[in-house]
C-alpha atoms as a PDB file:
ATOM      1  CA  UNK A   1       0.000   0.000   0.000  1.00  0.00           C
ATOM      2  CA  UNK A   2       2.728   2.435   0.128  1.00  0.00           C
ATOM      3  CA  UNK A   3       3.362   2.254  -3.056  1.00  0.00           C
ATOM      4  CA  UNK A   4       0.881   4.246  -3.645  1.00  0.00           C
ATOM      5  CA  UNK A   5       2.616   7.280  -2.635  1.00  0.00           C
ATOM      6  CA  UNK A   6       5.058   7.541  -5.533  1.00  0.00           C
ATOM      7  CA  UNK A   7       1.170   7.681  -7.421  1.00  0.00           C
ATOM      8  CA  UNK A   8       0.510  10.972  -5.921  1.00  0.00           C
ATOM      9  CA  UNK A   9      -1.495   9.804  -3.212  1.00  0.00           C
ATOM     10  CA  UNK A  10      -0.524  12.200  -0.314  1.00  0.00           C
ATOM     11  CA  UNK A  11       0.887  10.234   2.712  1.00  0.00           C
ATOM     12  CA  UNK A  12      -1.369  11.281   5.664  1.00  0.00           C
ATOM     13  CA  UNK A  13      -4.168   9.185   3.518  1.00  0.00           C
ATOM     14  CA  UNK A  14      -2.336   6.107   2.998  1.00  0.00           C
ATOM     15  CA  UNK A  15      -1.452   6.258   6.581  1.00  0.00           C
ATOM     16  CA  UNK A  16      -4.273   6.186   7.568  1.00  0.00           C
ATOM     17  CA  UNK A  17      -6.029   3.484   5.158  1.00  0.00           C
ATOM     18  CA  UNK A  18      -3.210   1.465   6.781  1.00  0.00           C
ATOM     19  CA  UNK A  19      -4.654   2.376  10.586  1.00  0.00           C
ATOM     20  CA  UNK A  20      -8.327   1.591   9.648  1.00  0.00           C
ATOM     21  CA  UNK A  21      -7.038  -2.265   8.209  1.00  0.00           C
ATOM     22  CA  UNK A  22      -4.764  -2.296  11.199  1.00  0.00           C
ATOM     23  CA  UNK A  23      -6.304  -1.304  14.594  1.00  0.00           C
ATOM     24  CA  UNK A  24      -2.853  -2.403  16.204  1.00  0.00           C
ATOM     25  CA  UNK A  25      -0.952  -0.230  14.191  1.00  0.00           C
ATOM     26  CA  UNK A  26       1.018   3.010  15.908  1.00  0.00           C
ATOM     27  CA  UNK A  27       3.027   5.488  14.489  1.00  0.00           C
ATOM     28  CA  UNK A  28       6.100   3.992  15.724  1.00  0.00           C
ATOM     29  CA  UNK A  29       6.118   0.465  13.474  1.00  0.00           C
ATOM     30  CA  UNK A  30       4.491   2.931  10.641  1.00  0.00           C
ATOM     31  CA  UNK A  31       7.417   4.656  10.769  1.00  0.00           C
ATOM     32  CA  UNK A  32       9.358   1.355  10.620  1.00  0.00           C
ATOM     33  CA  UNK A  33       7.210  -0.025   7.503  1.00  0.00           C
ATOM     34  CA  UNK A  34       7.931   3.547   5.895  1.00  0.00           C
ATOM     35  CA  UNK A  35      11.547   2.929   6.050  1.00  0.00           C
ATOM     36  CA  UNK A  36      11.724  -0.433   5.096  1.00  0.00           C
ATOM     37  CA  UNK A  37       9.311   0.272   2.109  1.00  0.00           C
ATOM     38  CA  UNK A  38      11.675   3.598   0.832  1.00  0.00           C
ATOM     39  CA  UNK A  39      14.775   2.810   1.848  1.00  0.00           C
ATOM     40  CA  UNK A  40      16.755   5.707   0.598  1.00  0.00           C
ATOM     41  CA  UNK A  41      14.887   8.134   2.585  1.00  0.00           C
ATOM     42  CA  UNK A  42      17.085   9.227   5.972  1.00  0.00           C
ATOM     43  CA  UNK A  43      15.767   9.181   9.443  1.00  0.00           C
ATOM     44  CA  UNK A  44      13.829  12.644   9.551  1.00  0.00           C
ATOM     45  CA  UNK A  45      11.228  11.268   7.633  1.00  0.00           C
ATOM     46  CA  UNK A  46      10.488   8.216  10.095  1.00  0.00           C
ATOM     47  CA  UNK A  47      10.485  10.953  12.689  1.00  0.00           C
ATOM     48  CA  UNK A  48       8.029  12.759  11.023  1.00  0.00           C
ATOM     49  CA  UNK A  49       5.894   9.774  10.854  1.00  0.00           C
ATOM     50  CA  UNK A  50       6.416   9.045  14.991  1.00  0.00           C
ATOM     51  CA  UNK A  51       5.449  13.074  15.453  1.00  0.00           C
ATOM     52  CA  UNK A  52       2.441  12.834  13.224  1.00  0.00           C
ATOM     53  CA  UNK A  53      -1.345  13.075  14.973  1.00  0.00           C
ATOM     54  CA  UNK A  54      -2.718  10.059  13.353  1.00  0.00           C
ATOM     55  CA  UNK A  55      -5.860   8.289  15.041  1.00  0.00           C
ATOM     56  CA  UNK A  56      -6.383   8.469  18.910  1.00  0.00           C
ATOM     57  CA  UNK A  57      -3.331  11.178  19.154  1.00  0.00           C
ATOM     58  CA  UNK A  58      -4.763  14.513  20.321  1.00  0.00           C
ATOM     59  CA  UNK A  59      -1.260  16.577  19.587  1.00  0.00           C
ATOM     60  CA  UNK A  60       1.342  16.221  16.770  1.00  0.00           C
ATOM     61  CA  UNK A  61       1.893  16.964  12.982  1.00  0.00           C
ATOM     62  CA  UNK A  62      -1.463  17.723  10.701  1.00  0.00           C
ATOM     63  CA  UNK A  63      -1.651  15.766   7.918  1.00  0.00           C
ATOM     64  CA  UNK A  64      -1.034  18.536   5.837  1.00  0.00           C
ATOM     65  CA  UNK A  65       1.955  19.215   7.699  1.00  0.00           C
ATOM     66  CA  UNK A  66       2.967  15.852   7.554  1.00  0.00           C
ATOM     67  CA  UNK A  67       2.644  15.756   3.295  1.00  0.00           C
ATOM     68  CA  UNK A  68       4.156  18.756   2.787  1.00  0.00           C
ATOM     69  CA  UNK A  69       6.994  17.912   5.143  1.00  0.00           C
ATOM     70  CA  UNK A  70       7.345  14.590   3.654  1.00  0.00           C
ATOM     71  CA  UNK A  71       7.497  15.567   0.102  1.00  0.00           C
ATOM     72  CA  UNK A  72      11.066  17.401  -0.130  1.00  0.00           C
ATOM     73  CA  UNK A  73      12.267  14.419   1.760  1.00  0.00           C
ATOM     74  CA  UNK A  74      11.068  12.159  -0.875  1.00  0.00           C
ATOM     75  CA  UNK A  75      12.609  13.882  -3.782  1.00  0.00           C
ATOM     76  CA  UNK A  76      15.976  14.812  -1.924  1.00  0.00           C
ATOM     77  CA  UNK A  77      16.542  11.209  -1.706  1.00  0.00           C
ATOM     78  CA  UNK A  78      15.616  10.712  -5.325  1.00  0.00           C
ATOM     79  CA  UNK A  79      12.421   9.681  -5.336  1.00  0.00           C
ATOM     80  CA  UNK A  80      10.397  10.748  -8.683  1.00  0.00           C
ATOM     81  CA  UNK A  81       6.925  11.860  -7.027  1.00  0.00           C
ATOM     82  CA  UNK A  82       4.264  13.822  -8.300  1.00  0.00           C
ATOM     83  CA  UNK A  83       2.419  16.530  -5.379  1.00  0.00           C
ATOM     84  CA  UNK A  84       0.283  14.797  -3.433  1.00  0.00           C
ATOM     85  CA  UNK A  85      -3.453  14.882  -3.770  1.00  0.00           C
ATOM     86  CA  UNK A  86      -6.007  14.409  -1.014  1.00  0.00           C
END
């Protein structure tokens, strides 16, 4: 599913697609899964991921934070991705 990503699907919505299959899911093993997945991105963008208010968190990173934070990160470390939709 993160695949989809590269597709132009903005982040914060494949994130959470991957909460709603996964009610066991935290931001700390998403952050994992992104790293594994895209493994040429560094560490600030798993950290963005463990700072990010997905579902149940009451603080952190909007998702439109998150996407727009994400997406330098993604091309930096050579990444070919369109902007992200919602």
């Amino acid at each position: 599913m993160l695949h989809e990503i590269l597709s132009g699907r903005a982040p914060s919505d494949v994130f959470r697609r991957i909460f709603a299959a996964d009610t066991m899911m935290s931001n700390v093993r998403l952050g994992e899964m992104l790293g594994d997945e895209f493994v040429e991105l560094n560490s600030e963008a798993v950290q963005l991921v463990w700072h990010w208010m997905g579902p149940g968190k009451t603080q952190g990173l909007s998702d439109a934070s998150l996407d727009g934070l994400l997406l330098p990160i993604f091309r930096d470390s050579g990444y070919s991705v369109p902007d992200w939709d919602k």
